[in-house]
PDB file of N, CA and C in Angstrom:
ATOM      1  N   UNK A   1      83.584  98.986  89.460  1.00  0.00           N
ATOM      2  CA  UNK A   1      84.915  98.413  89.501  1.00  0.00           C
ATOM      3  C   UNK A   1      85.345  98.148  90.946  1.00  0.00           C
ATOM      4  N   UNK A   2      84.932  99.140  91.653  1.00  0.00           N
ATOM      5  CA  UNK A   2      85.653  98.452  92.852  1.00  0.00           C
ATOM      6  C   UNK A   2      84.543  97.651  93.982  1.00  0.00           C
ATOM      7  N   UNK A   3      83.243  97.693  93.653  1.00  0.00           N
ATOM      8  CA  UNK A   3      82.599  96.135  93.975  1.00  0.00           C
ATOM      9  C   UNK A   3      83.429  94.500  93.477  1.00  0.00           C
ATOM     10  N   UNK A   4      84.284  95.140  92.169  1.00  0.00           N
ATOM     11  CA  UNK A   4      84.607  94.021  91.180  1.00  0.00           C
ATOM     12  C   UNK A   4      85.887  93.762  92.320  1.00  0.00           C
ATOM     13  N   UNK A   5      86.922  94.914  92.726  1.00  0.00           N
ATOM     14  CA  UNK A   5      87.823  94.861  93.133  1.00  0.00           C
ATOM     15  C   UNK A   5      88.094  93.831  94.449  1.00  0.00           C
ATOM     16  N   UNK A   6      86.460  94.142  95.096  1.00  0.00           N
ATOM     17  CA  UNK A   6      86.281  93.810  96.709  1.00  0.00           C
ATOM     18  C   UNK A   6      86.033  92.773  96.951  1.00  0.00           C
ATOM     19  N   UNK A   7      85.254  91.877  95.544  1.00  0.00           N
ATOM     20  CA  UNK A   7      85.184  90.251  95.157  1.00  0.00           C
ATOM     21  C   UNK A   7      86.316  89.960  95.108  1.00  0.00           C
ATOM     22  N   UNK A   8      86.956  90.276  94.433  1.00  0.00           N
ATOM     23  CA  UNK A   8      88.440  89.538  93.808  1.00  0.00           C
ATOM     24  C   UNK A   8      89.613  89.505  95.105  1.00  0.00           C
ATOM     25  N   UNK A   9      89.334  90.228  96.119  1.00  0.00           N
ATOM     26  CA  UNK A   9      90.006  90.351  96.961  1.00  0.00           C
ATOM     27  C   UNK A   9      89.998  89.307  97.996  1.00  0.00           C
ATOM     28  N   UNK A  10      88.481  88.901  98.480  1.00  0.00           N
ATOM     29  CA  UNK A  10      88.106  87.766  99.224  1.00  0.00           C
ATOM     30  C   UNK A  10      87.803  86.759  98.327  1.00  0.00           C
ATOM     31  N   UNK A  11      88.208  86.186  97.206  1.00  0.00           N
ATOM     32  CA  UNK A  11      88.342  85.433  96.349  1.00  0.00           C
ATOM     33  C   UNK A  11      89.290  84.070  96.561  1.00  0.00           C
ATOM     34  N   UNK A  12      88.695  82.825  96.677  1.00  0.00           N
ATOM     35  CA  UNK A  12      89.184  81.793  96.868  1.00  0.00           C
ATOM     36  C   UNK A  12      89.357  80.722  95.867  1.00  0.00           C
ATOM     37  N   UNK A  13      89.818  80.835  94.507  1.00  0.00           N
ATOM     38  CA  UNK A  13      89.815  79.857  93.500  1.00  0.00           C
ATOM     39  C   UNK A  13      90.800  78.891  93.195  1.00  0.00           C
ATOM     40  N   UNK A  14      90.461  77.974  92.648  1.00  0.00           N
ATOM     41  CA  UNK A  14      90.923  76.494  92.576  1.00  0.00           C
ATOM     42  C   UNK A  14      90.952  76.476  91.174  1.00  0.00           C
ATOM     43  N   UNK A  15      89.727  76.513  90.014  1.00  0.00           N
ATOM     44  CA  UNK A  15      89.519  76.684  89.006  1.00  0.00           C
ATOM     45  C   UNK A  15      88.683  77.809  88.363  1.00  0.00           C
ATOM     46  N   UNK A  16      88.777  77.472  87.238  1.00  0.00           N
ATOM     47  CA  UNK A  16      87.436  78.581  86.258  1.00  0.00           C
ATOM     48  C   UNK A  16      86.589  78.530  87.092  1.00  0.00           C
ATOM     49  N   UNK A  17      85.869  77.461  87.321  1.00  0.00           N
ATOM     50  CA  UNK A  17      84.438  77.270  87.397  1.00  0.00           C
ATOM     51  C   UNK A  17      84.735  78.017  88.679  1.00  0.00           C
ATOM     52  N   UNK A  18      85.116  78.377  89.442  1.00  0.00           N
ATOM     53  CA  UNK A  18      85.291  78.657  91.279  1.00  0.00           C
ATOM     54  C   UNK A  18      85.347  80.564  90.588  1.00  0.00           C
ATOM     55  N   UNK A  19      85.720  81.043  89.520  1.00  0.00           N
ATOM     56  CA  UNK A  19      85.371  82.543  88.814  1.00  0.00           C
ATOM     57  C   UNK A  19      84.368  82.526  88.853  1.00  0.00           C
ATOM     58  N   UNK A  20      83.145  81.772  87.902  1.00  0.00           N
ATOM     59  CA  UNK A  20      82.156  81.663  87.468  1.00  0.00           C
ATOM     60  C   UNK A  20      81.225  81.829  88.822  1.00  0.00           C
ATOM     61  N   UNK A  21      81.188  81.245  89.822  1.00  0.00           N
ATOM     62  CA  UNK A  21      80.742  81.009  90.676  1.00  0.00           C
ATOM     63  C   UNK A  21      80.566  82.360  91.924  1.00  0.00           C
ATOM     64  N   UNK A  22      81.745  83.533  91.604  1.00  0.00           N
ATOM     65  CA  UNK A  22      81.808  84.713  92.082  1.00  0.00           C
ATOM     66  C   UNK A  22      81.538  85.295  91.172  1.00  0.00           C
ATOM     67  N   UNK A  23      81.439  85.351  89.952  1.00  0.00           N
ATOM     68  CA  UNK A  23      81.142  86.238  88.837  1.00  0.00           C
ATOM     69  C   UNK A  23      80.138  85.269  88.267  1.00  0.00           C
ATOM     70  N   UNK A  24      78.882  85.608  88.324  1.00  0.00           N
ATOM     71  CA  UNK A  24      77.977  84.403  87.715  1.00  0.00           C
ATOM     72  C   UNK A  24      78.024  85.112  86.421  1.00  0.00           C
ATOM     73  N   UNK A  25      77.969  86.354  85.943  1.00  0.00           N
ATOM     74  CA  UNK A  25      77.988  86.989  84.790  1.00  0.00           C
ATOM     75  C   UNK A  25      79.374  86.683  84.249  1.00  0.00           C
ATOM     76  N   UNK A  26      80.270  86.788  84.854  1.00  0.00           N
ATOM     77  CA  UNK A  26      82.028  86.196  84.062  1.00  0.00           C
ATOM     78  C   UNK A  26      81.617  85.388  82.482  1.00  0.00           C
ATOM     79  N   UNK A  27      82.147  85.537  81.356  1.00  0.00           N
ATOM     80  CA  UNK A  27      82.210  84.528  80.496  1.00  0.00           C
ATOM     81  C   UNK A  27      83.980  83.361  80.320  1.00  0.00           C
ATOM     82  N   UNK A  28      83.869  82.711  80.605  1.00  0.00           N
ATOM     83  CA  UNK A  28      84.948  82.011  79.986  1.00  0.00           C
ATOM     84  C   UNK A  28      85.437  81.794  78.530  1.00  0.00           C
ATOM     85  N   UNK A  29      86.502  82.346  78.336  1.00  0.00           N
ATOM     86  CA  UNK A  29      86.506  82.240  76.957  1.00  0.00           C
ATOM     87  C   UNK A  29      87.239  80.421  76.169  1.00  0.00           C
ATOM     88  N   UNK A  30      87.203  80.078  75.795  1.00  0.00           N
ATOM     89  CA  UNK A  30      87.594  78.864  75.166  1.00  0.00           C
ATOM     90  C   UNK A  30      89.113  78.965  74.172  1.00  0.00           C
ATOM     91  N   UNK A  31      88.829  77.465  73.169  1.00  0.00           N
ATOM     92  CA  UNK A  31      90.378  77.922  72.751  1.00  0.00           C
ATOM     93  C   UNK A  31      91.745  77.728  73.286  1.00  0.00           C
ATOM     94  N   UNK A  32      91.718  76.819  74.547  1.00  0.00           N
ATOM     95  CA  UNK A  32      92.857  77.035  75.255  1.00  0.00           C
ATOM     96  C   UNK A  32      93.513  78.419  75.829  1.00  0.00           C
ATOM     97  N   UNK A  33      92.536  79.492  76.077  1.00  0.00           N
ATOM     98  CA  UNK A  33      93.082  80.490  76.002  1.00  0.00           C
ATOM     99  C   UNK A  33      93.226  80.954  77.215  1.00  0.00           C
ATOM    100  N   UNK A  34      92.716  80.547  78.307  1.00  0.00           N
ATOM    101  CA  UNK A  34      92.991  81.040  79.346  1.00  0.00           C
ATOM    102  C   UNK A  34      92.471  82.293  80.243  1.00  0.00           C
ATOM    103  N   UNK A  35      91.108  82.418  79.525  1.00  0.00           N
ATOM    104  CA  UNK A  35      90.529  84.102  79.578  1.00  0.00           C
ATOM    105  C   UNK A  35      89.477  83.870  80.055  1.00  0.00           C
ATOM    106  N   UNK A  36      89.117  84.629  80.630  1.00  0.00           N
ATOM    107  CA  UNK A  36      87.735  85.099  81.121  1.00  0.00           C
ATOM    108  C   UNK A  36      87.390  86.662  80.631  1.00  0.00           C
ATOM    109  N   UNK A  37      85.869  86.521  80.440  1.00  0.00           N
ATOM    110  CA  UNK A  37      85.671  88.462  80.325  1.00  0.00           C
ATOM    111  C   UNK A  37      84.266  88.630  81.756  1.00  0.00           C
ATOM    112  N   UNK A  38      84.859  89.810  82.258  1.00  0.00           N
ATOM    113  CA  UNK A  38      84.131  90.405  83.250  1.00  0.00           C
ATOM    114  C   UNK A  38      83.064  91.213  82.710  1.00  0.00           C
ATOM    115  N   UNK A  39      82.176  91.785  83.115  1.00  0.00           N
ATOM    116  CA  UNK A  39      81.195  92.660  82.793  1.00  0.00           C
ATOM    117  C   UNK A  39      81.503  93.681  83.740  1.00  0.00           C
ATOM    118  N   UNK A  40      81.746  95.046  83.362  1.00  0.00           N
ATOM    119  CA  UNK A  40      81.981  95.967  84.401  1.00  0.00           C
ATOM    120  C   UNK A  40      81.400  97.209  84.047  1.00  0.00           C
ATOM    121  N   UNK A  41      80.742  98.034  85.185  1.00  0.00           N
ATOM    122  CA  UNK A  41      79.515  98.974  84.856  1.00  0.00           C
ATOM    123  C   UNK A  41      78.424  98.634  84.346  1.00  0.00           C
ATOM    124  N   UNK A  42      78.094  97.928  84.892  1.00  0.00           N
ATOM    125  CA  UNK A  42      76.466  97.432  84.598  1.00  0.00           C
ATOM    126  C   UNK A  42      76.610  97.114  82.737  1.00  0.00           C
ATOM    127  N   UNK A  43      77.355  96.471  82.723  1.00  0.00           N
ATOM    128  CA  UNK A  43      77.644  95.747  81.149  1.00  0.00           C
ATOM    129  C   UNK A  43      77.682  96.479  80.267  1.00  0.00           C
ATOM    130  N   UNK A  44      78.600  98.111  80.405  1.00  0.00           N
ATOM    131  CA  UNK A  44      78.786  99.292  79.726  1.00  0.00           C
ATOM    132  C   UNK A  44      79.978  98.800  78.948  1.00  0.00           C
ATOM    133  N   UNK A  45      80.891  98.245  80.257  1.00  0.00           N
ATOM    134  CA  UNK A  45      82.110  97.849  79.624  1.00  0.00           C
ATOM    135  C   UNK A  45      82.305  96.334  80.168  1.00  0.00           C
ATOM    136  N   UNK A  46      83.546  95.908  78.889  1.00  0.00           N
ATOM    137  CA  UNK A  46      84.302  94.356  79.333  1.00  0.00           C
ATOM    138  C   UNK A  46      85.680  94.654  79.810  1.00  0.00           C
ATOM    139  N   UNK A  47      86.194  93.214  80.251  1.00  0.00           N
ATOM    140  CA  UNK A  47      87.547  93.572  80.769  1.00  0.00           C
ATOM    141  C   UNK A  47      87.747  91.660  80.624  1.00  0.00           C
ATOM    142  N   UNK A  48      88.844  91.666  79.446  1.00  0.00           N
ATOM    143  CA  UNK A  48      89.143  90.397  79.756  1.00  0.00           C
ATOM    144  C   UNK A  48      90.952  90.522  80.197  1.00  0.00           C
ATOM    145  N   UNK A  49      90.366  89.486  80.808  1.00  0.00           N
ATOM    146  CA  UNK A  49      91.790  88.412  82.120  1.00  0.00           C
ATOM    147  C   UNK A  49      92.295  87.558  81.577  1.00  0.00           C
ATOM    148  N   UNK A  50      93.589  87.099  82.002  1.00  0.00           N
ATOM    149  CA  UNK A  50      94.139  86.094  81.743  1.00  0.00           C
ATOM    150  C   UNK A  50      94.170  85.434  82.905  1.00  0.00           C
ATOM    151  N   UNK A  51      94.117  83.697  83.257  1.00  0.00           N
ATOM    152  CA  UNK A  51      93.997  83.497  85.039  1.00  0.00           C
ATOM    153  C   UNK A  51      95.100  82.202  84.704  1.00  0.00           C
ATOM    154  N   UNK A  52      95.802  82.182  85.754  1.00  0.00           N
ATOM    155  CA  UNK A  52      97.065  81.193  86.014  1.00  0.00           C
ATOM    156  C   UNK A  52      96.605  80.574  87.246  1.00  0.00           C
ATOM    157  N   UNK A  53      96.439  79.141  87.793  1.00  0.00           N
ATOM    158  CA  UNK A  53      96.458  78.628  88.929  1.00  0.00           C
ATOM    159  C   UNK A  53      97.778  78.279  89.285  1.00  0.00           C
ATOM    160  N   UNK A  54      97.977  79.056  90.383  1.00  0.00           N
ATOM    161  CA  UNK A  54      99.226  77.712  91.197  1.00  0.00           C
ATOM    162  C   UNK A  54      99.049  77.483  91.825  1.00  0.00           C
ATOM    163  N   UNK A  55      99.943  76.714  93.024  1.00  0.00           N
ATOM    164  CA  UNK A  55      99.837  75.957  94.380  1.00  0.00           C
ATOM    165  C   UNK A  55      99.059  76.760  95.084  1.00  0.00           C
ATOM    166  N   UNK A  56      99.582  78.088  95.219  1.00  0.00           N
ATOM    167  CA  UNK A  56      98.741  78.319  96.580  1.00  0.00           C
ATOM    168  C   UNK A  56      97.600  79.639  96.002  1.00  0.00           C
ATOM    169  N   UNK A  57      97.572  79.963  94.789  1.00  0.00           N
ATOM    170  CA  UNK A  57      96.951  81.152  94.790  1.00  0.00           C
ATOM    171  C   UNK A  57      96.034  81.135  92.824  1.00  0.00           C
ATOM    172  N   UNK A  58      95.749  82.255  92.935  1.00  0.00           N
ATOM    173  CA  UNK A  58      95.760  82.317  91.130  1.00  0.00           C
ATOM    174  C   UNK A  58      96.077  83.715  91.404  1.00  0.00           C
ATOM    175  N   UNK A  59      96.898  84.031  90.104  1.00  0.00           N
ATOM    176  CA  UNK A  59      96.637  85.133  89.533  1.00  0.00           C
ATOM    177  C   UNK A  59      95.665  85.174  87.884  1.00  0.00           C
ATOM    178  N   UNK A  60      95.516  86.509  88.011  1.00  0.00           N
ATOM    179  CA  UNK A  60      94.752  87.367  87.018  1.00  0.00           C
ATOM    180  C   UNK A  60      95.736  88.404  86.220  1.00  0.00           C
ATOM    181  N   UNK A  61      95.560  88.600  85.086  1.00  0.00           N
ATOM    182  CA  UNK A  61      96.124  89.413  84.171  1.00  0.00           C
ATOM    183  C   UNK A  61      95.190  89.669  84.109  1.00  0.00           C
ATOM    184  N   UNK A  62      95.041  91.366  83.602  1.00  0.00           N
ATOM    185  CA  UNK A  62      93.985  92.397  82.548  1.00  0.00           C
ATOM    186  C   UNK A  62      94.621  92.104  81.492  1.00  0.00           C
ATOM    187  N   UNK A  63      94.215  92.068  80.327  1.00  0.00           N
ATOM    188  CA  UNK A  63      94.751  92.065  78.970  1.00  0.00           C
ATOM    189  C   UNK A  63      94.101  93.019  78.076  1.00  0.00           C
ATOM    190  N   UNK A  64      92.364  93.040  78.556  1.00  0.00           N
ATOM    191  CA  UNK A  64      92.057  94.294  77.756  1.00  0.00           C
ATOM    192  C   UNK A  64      90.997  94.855  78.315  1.00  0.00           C
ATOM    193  N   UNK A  65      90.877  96.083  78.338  1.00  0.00           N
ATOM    194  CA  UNK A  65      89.218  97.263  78.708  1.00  0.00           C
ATOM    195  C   UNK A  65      88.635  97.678  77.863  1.00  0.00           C
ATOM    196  N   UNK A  66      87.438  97.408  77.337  1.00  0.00           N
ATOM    197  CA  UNK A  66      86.830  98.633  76.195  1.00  0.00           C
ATOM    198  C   UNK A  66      85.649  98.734  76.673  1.00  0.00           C
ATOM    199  N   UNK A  67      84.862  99.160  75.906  1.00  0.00           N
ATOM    200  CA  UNK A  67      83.400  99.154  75.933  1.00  0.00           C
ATOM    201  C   UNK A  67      82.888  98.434  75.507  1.00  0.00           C
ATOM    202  N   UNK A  68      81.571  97.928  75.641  1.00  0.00           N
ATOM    203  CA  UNK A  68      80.894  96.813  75.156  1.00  0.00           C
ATOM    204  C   UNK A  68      80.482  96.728  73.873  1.00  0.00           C
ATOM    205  N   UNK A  69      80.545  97.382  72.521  1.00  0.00           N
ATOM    206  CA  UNK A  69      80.468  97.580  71.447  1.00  0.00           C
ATOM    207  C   UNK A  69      82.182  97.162  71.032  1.00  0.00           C
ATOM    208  N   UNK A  70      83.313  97.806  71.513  1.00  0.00           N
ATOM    209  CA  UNK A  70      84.689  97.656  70.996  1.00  0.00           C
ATOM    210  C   UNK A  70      84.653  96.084  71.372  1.00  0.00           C
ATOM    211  N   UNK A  71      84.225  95.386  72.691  1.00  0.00           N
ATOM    212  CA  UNK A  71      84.439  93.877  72.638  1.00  0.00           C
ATOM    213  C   UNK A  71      83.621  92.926  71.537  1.00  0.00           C
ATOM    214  N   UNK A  72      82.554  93.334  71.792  1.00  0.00           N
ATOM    215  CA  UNK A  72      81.824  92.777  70.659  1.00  0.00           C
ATOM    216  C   UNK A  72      82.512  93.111  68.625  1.00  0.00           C
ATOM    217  N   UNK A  73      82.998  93.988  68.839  1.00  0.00           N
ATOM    218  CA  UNK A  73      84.106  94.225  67.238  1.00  0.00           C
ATOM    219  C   UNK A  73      84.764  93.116  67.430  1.00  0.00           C
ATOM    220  N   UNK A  74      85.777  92.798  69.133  1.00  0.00           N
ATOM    221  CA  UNK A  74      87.012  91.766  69.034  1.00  0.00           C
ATOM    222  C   UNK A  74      86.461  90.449  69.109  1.00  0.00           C
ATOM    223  N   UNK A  75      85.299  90.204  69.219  1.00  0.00           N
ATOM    224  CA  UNK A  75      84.616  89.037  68.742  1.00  0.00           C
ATOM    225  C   UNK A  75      84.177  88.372  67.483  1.00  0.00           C
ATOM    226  N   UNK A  76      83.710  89.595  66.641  1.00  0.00           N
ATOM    227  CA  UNK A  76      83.607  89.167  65.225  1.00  0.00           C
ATOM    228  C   UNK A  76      85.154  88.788  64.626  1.00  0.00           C
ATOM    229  N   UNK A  77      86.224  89.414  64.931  1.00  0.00           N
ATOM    230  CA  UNK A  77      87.387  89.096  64.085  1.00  0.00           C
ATOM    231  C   UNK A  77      88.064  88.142  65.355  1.00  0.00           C
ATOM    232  N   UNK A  78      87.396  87.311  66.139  1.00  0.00           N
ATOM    233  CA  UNK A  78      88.364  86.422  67.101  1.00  0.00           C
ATOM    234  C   UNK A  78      89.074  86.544  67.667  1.00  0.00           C
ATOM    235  N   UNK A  79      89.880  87.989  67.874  1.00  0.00           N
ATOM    236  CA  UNK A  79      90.596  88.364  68.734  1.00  0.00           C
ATOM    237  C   UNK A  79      90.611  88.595  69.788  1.00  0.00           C
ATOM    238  N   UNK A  80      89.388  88.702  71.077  1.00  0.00           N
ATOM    239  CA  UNK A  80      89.034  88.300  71.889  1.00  0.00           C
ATOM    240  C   UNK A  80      90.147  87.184  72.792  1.00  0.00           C
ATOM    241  N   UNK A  81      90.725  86.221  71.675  1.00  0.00           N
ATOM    242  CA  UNK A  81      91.552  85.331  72.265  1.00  0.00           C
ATOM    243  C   UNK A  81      92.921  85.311  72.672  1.00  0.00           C
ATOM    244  N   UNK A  82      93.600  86.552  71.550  1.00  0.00           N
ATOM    245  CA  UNK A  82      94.929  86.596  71.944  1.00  0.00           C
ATOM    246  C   UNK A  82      94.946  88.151  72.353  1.00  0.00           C
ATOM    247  N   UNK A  83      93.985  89.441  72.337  1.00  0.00           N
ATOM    248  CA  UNK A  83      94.853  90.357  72.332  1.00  0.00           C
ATOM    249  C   UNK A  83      95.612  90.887  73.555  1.00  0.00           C
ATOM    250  N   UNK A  84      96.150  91.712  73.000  1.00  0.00           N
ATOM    251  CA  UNK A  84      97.307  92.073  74.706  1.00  0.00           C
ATOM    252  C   UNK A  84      96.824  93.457  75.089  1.00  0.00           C
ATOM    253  N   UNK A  85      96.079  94.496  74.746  1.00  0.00           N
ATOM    254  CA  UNK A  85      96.284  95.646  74.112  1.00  0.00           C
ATOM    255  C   UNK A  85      95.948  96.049  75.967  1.00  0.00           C
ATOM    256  N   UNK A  86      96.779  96.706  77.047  1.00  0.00           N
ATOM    257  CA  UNK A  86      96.118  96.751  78.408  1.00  0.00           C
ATOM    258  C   UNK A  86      97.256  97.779  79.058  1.00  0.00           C
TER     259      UNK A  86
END
């Protein structure tokens, strides 16, 4: 996490693809949804984001942490896309 922390810190994005590009492992999620999921601990656990661009910056929301078995559950029932649970 805090390798994850130390990226995100010197982090310069414009778009998704400019995540993808520091997180080659990052998934984007689809849907209009606005998410990305991180891989964190050597792909023990996920952590999906919510990412907003503005003028001068982006932010990131956490929206959710589990383990990589609990994300893969919020995938079979699609929830992956909206949940808040963080």
């Amino acid at each position: 996490m805090e390798s994850w922390l130390v990226s995100l810190k010197d982090a310069d994005w414009d778009t998704p693809h400019d995540i993808k590009t520091t997180f080659n492992s990052a998934d984007m999620l689809g849907k209009g949804s606005k998410r990305v999921v991180f891989n964190i601990g050597g792909n023990k656990y996920r952590m999906i984001c919510q990412y907003y661009f503005g003028k001068r910056k982006v932010s990131l929301f956490i929206n959710w942490i589990g383990k990589h078995s609990e994300y893969s559950a919020l995938c079979n029932f699609g929830k992956q896309f909206t949940i808040d649970d963080y």
